[in-house]
C-alpha atoms as a PDB file:
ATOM      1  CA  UNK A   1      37.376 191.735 500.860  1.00  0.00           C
ATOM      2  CA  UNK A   2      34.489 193.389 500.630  1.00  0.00           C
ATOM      3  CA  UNK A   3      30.983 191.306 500.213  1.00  0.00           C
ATOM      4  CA  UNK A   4      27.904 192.670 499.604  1.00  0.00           C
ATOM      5  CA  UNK A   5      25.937 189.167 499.673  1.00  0.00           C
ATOM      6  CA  UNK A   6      26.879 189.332 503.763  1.00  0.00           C
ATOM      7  CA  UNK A   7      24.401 192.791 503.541  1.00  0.00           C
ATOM      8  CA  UNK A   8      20.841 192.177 504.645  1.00  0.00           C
ATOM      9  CA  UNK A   9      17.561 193.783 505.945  1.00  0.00           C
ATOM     10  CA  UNK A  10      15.773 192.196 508.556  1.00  0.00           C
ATOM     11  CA  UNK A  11      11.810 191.156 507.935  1.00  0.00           C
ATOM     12  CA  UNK A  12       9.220 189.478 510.030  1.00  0.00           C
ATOM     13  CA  UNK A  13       8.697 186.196 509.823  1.00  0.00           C
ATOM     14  CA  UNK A  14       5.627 185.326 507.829  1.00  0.00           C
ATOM     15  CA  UNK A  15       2.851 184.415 510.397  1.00  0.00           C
ATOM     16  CA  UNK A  16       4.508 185.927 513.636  1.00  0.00           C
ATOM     17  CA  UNK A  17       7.799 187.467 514.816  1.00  0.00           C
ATOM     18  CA  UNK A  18       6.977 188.363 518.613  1.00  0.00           C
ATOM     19  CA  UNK A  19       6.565 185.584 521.302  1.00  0.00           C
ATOM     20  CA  UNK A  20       6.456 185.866 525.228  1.00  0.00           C
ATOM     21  CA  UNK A  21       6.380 182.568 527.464  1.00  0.00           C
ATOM     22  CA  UNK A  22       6.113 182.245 530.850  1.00  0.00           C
ATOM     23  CA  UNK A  23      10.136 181.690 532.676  1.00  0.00           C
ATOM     24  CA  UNK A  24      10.802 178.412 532.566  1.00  0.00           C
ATOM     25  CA  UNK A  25       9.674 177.789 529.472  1.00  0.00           C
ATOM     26  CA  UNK A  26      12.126 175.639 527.504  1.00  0.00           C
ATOM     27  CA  UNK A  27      14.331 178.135 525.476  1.00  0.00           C
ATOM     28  CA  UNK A  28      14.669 177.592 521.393  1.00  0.00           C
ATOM     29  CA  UNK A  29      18.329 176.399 520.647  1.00  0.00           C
ATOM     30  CA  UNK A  30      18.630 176.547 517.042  1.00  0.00           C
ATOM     31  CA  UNK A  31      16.850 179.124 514.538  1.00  0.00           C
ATOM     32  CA  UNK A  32      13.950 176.945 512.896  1.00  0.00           C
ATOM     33  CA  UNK A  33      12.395 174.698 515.607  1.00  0.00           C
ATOM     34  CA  UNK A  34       9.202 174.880 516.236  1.00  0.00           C
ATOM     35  CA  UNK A  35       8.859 176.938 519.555  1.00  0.00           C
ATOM     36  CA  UNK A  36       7.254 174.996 522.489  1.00  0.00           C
ATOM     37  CA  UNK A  37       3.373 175.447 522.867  1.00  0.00           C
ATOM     38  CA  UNK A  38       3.710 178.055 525.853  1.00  0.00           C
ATOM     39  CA  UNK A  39       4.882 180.714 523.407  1.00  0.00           C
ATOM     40  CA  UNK A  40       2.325 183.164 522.843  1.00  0.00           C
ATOM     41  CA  UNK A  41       2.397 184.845 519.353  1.00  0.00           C
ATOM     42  CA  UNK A  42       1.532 188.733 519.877  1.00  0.00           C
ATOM     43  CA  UNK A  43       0.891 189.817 516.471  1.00  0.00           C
ATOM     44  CA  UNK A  44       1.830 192.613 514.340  1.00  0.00           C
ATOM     45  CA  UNK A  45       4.617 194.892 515.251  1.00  0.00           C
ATOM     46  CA  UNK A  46       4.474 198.612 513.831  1.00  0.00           C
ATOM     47  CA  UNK A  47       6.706 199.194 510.519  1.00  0.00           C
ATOM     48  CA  UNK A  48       9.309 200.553 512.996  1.00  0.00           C
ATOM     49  CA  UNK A  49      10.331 196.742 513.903  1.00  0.00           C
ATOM     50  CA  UNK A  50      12.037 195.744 516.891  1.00  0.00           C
ATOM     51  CA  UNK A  51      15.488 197.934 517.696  1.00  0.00           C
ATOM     52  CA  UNK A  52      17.979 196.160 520.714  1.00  0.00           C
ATOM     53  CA  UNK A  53      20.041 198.553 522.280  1.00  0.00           C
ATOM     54  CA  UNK A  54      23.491 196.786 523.851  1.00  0.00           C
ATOM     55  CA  UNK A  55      25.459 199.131 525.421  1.00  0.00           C
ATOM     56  CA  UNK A  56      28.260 199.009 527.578  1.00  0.00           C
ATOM     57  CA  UNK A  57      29.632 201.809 530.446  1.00  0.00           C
ATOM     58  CA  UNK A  58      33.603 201.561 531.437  1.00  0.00           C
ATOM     59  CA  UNK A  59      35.549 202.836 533.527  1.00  0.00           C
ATOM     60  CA  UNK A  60      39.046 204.162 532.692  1.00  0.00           C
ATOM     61  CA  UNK A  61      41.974 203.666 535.217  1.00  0.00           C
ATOM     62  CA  UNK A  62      44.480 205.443 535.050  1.00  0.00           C
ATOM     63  CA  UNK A  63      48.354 205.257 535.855  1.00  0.00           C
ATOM     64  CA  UNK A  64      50.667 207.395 537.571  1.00  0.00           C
ATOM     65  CA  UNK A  65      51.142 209.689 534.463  1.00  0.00           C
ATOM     66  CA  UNK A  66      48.268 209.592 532.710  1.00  0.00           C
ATOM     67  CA  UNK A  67      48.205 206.133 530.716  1.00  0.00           C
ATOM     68  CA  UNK A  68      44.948 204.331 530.734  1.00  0.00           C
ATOM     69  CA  UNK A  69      45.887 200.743 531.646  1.00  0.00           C
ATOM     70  CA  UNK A  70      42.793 199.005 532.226  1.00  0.00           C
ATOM     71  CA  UNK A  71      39.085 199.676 531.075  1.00  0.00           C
ATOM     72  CA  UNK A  72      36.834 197.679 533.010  1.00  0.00           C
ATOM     73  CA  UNK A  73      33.317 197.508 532.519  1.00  0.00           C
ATOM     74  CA  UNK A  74      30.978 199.416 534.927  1.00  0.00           C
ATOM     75  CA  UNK A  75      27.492 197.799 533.989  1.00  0.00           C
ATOM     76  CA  UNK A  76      26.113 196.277 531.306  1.00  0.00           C
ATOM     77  CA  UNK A  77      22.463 196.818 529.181  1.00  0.00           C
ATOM     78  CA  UNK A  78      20.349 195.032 526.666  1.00  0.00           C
ATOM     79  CA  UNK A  79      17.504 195.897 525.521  1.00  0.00           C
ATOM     80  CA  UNK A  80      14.962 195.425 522.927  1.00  0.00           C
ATOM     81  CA  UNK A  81      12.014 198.136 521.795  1.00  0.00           C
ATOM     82  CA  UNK A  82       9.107 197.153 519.568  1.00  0.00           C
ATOM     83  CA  UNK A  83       5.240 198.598 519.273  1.00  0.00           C
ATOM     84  CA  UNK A  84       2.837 196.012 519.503  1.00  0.00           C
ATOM     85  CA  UNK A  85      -0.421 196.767 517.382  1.00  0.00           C
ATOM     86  CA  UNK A  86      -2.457 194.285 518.000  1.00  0.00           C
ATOM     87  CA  UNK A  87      -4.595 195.957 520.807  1.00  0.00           C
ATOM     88  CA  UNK A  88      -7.713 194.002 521.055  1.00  0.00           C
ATOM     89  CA  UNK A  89      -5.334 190.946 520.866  1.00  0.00           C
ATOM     90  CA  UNK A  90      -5.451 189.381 524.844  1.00  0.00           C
ATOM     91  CA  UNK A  91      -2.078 187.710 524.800  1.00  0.00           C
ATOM     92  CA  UNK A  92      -0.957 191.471 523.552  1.00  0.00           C
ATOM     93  CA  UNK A  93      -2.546 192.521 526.827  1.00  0.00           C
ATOM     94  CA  UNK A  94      -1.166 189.901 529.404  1.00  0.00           C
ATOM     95  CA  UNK A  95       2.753 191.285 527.967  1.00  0.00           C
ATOM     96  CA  UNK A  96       1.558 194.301 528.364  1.00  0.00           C
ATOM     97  CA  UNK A  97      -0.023 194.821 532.099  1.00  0.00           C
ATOM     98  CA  UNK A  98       0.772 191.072 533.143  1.00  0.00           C
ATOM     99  CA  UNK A  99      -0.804 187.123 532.887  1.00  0.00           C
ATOM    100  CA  UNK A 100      -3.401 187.842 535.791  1.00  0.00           C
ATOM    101  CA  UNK A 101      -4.539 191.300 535.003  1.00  0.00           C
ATOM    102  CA  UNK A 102      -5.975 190.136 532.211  1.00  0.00           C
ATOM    103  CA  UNK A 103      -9.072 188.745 531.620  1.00  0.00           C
ATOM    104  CA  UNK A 104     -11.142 187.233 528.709  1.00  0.00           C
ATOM    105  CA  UNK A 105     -14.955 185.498 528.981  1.00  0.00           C
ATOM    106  CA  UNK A 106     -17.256 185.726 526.493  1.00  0.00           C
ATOM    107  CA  UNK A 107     -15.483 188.016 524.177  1.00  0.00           C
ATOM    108  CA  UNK A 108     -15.369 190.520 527.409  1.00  0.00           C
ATOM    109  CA  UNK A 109     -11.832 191.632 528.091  1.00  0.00           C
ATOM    110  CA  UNK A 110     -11.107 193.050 531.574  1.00  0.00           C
ATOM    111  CA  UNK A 111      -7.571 194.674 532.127  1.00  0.00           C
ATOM    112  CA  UNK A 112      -6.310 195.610 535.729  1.00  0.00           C
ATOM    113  CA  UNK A 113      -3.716 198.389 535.252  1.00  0.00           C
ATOM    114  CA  UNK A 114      -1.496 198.226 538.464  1.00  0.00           C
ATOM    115  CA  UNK A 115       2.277 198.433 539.494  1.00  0.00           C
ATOM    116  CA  UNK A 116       2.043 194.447 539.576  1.00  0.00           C
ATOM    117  CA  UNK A 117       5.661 193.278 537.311  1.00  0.00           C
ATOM    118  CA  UNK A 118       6.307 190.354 535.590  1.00  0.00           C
ATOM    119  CA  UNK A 119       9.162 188.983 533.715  1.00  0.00           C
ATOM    120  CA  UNK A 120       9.116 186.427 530.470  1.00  0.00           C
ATOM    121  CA  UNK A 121      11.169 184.522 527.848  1.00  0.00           C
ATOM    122  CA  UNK A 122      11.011 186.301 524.785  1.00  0.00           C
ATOM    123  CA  UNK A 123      11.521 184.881 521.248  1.00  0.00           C
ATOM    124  CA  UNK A 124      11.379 187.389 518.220  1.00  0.00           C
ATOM    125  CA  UNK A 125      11.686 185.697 514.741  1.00  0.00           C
ATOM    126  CA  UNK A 126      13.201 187.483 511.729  1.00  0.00           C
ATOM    127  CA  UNK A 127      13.969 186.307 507.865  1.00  0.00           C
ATOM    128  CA  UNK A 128      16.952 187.707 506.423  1.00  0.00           C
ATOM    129  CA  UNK A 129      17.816 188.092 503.281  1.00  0.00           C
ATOM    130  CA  UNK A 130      18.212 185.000 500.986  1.00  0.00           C
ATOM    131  CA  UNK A 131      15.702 183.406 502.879  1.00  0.00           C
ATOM    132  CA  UNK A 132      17.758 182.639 505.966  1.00  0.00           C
ATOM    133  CA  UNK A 133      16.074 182.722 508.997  1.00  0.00           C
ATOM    134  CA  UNK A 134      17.316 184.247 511.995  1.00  0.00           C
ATOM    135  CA  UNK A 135      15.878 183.312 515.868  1.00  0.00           C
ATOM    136  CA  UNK A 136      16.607 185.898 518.685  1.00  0.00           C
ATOM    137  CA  UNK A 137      16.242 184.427 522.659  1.00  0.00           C
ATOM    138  CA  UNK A 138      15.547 186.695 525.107  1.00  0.00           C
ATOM    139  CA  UNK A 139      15.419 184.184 528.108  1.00  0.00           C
ATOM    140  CA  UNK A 140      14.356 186.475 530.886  1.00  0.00           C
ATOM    141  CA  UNK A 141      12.981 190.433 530.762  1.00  0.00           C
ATOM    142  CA  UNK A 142      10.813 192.368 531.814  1.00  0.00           C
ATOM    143  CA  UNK A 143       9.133 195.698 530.520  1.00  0.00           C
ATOM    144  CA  UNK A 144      11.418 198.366 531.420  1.00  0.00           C
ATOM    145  CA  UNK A 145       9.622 201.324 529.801  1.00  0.00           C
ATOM    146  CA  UNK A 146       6.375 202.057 527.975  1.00  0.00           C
ATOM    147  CA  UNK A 147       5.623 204.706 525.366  1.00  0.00           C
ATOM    148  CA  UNK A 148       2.220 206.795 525.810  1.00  0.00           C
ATOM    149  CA  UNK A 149      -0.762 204.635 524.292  1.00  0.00           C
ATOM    150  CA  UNK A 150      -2.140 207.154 521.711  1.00  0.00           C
ATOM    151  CA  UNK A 151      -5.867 206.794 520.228  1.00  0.00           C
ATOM    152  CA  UNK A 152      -6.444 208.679 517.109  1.00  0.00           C
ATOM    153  CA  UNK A 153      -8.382 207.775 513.978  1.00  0.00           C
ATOM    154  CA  UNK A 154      -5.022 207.730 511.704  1.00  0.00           C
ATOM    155  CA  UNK A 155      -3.344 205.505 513.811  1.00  0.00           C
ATOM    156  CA  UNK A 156      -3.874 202.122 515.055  1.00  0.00           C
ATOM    157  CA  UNK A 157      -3.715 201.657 519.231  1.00  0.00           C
ATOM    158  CA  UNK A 158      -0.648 200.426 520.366  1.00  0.00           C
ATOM    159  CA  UNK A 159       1.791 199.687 523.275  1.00  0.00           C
ATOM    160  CA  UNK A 160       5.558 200.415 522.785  1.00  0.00           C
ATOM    161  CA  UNK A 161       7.481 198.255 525.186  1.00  0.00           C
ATOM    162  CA  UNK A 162      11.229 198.361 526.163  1.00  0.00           C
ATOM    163  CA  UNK A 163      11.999 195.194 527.550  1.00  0.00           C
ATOM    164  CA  UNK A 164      15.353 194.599 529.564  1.00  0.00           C
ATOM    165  CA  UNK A 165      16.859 191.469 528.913  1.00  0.00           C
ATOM    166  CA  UNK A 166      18.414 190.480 532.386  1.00  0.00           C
ATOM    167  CA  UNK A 167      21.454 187.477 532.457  1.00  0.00           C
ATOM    168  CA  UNK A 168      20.476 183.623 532.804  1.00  0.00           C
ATOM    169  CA  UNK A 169      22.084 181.116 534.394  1.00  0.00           C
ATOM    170  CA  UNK A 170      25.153 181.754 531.757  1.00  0.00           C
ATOM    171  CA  UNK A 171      25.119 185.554 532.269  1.00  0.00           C
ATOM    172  CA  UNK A 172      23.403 185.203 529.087  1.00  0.00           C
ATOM    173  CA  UNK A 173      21.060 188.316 528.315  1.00  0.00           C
ATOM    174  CA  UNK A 174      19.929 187.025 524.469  1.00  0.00           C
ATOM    175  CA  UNK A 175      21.238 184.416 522.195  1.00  0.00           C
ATOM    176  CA  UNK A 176      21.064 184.961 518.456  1.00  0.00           C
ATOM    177  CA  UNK A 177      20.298 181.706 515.889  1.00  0.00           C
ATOM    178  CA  UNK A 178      21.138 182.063 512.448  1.00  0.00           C
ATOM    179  CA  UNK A 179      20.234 179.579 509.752  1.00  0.00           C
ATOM    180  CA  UNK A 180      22.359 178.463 507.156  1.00  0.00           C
ATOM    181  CA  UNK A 181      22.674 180.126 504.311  1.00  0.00           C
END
């Protein structure tokens, strides 16, 4: 049956809903524990929210006659695309073109934009409806594509990152927490 108390929106938590930490980081396990103190909050994310794309590719094989008898899968991708707007905010920055190409001293920030990579645990932290919250652990990506960085008067700076979640130790690429209701 039917139940329309199952249908919800997703919102950002109140205070933060975006958090990178360095790999290694100890990894949230439930959805309301207070993350560990290496989890930078980045901010606000544009009204377009986060979107995770998890798609599969399969191959068919075929039988002697045409029947498809097995569809295994080919390759595997999840990934998660959000615009951070918070451009003058440094830990913003260090997602964006890494930890050490970023700089802060005496309100001075320096960035280094280079080819250098690096990868992170990402947490992104979302209230549903009734109240219930709902924890999504990303425990290793890196930035897999980045939109144009546009500066115009009517809109504020930001960097849209694609972030590929890649498998843990569990050929886990993200775990999802949900409260109770």
């Amino acid at each position: 049956m039917s139940d329309a108390s199952k249908v919800s929106t997703g919102k950002p938590k109140v205070g933060g809903a975006a958090y990178r930490a360095p790999l290694g980081t100890a990894l949230p396990t439930d959805a309301t524990t207070a993350l560990a103190a290496a989890y930078q909050q980045l901010g606000y994310i544009s009204e377009d929210g986060l979107t995770n794309a998890f798609s599969k590719e399969t191959e068919e094989i075929k039988a002697w006659g045409g029947d498809t008898v097995g569809t295994p899968t080919k390759s595997k991708k999840d990934t998660f695309k959000f615009k951070l707007i918070e451009s003058m905010n440094v830990e913003v920055l260090k997602s964006v073109y890494g930890t050490g190409n970023v700089t802060e001293e005496n309100g001075l920030k320096t960035v280094h934009c280079n080819s250098n990579e690096e990868e992170y645990a990402w947490v992104f932290e979302l209230v549903l409806k009734g109240n219930v919250a709902k924890r999504i652990v990303v425990p290793d990506a890196g930035i897999s594509e980045m939109g144009e960085i546009v500066y115009k008067d009517d809109e504020p700076i930001g960097y849209e990152l694609t972030i590929a979640a890649l498998p843990d130790a569990n050929g886990d690429t993200h775990i999802e927490y949900i409260s109770a209701s």
